[in-house]
PDB file of N, CA and C in Angstrom:
ATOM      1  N   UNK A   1      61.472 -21.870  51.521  1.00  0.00           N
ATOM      2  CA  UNK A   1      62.041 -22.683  50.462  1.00  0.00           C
ATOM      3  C   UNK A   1      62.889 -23.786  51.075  1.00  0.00           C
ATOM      4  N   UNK A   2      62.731 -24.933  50.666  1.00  0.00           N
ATOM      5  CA  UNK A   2      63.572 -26.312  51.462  1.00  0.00           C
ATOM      6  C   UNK A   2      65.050 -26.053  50.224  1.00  0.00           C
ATOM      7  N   UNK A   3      65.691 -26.327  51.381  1.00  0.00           N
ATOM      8  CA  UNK A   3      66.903 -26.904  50.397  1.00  0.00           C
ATOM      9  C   UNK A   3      67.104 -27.921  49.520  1.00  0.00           C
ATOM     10  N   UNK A   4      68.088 -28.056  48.372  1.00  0.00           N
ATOM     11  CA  UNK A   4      68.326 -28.929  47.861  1.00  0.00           C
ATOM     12  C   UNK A   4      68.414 -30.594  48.153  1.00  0.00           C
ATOM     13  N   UNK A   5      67.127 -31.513  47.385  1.00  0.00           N
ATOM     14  CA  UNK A   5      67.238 -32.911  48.440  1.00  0.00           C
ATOM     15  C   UNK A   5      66.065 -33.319  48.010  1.00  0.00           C
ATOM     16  N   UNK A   6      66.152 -34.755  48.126  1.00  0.00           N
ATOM     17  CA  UNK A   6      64.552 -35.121  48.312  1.00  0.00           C
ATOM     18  C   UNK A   6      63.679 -35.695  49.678  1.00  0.00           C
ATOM     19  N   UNK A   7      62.211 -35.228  49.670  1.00  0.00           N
ATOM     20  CA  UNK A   7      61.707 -35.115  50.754  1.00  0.00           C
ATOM     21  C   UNK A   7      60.533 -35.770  50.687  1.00  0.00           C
ATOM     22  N   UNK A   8      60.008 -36.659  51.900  1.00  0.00           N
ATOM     23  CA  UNK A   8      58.650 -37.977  51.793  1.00  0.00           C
ATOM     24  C   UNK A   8      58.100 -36.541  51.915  1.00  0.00           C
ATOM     25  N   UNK A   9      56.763 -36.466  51.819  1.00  0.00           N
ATOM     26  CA  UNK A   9      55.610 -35.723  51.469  1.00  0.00           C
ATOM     27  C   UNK A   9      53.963 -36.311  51.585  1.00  0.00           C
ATOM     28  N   UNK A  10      53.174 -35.438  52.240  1.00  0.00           N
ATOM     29  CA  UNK A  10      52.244 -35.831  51.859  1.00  0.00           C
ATOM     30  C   UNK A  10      51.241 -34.687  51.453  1.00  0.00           C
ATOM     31  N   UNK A  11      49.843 -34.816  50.969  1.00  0.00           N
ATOM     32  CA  UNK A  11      48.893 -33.761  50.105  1.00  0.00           C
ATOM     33  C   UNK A  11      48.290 -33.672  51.296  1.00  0.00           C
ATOM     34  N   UNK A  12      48.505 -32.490  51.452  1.00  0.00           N
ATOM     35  CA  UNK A  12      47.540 -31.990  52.682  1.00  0.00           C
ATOM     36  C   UNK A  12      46.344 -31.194  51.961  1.00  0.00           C
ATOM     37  N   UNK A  13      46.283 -30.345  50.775  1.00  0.00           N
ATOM     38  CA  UNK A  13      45.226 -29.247  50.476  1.00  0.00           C
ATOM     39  C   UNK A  13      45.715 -29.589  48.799  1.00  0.00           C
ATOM     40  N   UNK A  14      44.411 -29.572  47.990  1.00  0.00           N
ATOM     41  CA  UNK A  14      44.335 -29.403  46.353  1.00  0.00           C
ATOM     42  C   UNK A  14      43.732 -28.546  46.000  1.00  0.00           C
ATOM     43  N   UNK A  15      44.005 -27.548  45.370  1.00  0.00           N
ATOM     44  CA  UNK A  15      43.155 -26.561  44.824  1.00  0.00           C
ATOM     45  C   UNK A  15      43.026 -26.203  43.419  1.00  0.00           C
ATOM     46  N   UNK A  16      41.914 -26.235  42.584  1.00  0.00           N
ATOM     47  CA  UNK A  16      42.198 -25.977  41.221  1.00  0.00           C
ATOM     48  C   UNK A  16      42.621 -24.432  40.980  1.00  0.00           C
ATOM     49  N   UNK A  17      43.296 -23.944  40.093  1.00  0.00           N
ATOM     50  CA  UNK A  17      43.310 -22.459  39.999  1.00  0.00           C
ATOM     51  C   UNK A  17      42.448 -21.941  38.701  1.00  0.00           C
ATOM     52  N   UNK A  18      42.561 -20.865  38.825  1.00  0.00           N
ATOM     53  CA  UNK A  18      41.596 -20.072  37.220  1.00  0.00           C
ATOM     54  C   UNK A  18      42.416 -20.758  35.938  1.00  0.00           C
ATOM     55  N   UNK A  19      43.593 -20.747  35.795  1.00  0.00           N
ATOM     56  CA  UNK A  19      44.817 -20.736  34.757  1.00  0.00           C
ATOM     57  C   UNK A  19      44.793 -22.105  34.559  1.00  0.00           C
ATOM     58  N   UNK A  20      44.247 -23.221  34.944  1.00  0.00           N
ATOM     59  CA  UNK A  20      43.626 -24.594  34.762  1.00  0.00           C
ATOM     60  C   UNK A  20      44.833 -25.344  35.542  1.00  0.00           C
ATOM     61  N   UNK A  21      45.921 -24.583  36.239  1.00  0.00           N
ATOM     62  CA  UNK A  21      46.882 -25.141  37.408  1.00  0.00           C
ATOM     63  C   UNK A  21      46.062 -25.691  38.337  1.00  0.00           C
ATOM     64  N   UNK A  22      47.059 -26.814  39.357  1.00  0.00           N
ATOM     65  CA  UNK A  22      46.214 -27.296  40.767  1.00  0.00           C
ATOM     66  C   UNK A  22      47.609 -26.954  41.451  1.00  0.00           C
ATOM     67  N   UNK A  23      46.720 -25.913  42.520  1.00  0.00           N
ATOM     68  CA  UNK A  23      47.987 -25.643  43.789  1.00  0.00           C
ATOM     69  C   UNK A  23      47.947 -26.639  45.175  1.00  0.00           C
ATOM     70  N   UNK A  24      49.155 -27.300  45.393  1.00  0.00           N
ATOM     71  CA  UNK A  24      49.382 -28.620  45.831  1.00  0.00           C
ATOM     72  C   UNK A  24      49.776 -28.192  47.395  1.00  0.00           C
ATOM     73  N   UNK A  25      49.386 -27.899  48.100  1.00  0.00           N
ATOM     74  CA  UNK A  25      50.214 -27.726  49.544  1.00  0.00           C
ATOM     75  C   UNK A  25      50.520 -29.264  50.140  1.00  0.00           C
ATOM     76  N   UNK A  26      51.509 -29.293  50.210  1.00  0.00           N
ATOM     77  CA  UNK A  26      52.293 -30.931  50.658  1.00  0.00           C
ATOM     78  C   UNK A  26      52.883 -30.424  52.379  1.00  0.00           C
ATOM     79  N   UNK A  27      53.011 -31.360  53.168  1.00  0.00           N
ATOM     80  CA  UNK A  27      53.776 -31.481  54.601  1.00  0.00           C
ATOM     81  C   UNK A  27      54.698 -32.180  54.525  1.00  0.00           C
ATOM     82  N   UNK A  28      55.932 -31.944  54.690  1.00  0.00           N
ATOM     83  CA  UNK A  28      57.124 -32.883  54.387  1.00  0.00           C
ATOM     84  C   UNK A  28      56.693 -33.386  56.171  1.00  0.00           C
ATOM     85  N   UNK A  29      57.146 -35.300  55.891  1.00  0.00           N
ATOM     86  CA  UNK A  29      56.436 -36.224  56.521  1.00  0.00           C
ATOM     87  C   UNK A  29      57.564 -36.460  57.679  1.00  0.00           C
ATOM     88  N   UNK A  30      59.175 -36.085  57.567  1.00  0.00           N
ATOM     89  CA  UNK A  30      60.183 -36.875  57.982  1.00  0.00           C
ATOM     90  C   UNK A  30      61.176 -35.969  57.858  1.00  0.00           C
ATOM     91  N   UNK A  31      62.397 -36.221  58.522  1.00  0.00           N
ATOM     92  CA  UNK A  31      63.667 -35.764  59.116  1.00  0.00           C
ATOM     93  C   UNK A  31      63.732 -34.323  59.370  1.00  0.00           C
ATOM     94  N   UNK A  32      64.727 -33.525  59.297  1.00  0.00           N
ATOM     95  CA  UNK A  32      64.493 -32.055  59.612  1.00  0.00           C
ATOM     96  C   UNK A  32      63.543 -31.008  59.466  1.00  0.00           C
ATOM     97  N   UNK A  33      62.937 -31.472  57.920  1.00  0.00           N
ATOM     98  CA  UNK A  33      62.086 -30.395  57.687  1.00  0.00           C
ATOM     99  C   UNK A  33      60.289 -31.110  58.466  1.00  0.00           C
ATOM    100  N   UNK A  34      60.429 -32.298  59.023  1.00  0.00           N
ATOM    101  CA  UNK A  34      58.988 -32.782  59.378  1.00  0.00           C
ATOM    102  C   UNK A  34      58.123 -31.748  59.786  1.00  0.00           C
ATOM    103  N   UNK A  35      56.649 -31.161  58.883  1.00  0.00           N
ATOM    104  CA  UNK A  35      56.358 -30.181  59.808  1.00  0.00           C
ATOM    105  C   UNK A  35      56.096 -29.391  58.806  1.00  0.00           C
ATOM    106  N   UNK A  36      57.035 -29.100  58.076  1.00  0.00           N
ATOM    107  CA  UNK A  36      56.618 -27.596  56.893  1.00  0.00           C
ATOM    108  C   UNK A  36      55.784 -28.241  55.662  1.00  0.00           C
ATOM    109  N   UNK A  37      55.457 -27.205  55.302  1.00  0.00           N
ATOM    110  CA  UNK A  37      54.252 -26.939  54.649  1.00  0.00           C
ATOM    111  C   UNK A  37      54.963 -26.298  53.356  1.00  0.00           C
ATOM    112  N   UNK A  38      54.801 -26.623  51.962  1.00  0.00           N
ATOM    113  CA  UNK A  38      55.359 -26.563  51.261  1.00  0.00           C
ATOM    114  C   UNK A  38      53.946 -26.225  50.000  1.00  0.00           C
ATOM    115  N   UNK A  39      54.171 -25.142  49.075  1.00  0.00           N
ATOM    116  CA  UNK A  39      53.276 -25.349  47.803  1.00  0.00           C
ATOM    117  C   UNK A  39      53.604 -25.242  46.745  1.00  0.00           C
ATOM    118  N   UNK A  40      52.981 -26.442  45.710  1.00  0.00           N
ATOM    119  CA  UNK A  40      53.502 -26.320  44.485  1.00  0.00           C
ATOM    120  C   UNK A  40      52.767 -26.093  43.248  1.00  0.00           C
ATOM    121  N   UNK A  41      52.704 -25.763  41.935  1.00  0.00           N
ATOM    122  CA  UNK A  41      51.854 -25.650  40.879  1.00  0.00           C
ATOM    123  C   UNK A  41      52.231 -26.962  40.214  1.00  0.00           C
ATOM    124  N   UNK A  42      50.972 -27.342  39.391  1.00  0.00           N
ATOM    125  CA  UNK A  42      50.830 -28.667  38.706  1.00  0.00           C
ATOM    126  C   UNK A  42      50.143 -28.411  37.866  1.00  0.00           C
ATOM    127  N   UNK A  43      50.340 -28.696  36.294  1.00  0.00           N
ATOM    128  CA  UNK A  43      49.348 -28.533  35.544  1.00  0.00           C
ATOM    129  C   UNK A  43      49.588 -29.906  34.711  1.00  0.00           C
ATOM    130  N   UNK A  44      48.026 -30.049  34.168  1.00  0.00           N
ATOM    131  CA  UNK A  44      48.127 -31.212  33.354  1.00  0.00           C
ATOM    132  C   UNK A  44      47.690 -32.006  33.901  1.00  0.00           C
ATOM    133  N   UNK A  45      46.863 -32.109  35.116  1.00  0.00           N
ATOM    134  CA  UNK A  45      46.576 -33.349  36.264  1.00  0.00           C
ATOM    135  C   UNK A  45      45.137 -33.654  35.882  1.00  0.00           C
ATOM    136  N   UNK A  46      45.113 -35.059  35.868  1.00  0.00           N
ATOM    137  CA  UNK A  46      43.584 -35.389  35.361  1.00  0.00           C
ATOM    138  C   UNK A  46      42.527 -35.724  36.718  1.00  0.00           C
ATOM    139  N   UNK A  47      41.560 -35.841  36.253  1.00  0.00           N
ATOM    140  CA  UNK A  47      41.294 -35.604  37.545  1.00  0.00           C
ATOM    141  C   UNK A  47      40.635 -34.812  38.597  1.00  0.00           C
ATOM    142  N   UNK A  48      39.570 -35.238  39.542  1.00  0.00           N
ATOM    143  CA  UNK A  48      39.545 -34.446  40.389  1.00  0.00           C
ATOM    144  C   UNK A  48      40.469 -33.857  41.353  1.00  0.00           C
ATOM    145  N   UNK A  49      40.930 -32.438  41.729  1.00  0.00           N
ATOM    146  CA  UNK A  49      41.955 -32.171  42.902  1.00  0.00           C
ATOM    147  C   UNK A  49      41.886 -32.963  44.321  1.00  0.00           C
ATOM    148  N   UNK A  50      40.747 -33.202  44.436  1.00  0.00           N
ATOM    149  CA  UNK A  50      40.245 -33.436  45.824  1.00  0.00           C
ATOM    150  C   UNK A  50      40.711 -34.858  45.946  1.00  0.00           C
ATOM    151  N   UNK A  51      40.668 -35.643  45.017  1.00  0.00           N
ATOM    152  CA  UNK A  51      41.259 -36.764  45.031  1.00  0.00           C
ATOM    153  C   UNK A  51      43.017 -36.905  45.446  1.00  0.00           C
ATOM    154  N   UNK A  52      43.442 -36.115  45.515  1.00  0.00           N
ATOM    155  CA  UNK A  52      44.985 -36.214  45.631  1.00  0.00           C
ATOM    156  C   UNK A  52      45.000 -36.199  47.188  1.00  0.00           C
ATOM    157  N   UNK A  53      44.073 -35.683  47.911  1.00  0.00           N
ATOM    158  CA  UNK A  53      43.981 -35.391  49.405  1.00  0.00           C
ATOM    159  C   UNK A  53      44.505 -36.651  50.197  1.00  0.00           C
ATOM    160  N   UNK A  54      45.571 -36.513  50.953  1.00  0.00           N
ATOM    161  CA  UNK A  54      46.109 -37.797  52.000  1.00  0.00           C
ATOM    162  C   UNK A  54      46.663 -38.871  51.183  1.00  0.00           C
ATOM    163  N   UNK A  55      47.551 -38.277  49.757  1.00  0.00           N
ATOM    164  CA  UNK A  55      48.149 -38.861  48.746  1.00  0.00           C
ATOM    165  C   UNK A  55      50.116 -38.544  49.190  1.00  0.00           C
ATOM    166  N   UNK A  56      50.111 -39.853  49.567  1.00  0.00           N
ATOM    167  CA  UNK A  56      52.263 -39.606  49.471  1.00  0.00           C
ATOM    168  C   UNK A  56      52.607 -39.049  48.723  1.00  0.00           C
ATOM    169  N   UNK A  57      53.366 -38.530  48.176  1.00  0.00           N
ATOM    170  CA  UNK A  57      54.650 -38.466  46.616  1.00  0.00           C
ATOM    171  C   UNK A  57      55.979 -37.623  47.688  1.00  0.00           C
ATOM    172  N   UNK A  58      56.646 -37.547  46.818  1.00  0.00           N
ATOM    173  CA  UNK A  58      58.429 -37.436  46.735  1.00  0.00           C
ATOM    174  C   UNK A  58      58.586 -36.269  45.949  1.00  0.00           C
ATOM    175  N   UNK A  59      58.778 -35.009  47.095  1.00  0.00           N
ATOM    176  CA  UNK A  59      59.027 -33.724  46.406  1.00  0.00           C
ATOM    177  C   UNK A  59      60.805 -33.613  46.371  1.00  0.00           C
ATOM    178  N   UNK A  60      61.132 -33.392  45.316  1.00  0.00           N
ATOM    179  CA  UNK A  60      62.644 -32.941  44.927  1.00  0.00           C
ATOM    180  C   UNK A  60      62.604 -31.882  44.493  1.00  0.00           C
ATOM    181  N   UNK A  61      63.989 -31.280  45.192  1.00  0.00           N
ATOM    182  CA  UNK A  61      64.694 -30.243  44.919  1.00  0.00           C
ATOM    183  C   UNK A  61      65.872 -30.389  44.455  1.00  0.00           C
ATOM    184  N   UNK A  62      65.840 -29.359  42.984  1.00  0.00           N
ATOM    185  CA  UNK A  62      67.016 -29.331  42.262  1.00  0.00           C
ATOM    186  C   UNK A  62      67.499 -28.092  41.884  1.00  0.00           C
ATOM    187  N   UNK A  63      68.819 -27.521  42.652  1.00  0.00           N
ATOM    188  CA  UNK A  63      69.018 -25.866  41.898  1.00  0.00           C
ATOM    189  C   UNK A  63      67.816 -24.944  41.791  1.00  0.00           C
ATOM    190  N   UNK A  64      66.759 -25.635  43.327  1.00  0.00           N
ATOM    191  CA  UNK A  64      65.519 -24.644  43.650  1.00  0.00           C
ATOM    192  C   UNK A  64      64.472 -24.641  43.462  1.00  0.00           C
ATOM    193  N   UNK A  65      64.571 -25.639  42.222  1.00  0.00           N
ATOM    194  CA  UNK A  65      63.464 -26.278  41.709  1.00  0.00           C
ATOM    195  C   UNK A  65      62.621 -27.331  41.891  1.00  0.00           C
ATOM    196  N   UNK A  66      61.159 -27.169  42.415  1.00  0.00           N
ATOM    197  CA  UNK A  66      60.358 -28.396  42.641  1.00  0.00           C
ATOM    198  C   UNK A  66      60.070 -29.264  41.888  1.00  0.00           C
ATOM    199  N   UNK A  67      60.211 -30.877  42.014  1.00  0.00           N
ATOM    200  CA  UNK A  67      59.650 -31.395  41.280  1.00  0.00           C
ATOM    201  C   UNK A  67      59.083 -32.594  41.903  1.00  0.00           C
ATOM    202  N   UNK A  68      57.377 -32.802  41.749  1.00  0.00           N
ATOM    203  CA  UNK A  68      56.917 -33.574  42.524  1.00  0.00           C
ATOM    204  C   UNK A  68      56.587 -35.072  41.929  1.00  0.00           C
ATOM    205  N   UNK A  69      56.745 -36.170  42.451  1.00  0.00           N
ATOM    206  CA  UNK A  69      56.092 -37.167  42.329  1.00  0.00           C
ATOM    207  C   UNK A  69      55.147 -37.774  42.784  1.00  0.00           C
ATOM    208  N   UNK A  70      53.542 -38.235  42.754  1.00  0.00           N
ATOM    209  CA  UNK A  70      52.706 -38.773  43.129  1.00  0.00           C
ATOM    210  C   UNK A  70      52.731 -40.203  43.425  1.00  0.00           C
ATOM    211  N   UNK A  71      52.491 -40.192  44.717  1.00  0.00           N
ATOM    212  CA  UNK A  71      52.687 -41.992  44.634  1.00  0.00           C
ATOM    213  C   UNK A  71      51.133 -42.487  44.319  1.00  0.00           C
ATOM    214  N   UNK A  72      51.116 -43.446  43.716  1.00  0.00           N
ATOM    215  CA  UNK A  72      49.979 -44.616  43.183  1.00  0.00           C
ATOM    216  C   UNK A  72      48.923 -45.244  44.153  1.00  0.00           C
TER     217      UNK A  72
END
């Protein structure tokens, strides 16, 4: 679990799940944590998963909680 903060990121692995979730494994890109491997649930994503592959976004942590942004 990363600590509280926000962290550059990138989509390393997309996976759809049964429950119509996509499980997101991200690599934080920069400063201490450069290196870890992080996964998150997403639902609601249009879209193929596979498409998110070698996609930036900005994972935040708040009181533990992930919350990811996709960059464009």
């Amino acid at each position: 679990m990363l600590a509280d903060g926000t962290y550059d990121a990138l989509v390393v692995d997309a996976e759809p799940r049964d429950d119509g979730a996509v499980s997101i494994d991200l690599t934080v890109v920069s400063g201490p944590n450069k290196g870890e491997v992080v996964t998150v649930l997403a639902r609601n994503l249009a879209g193929d998963p596979v498409d998110l592959l070698g996609v930036p976004a900005t994972l935040t942590v708040a009181d533990g909680a992930p919350s990811l942004r996709l960059e464009p």
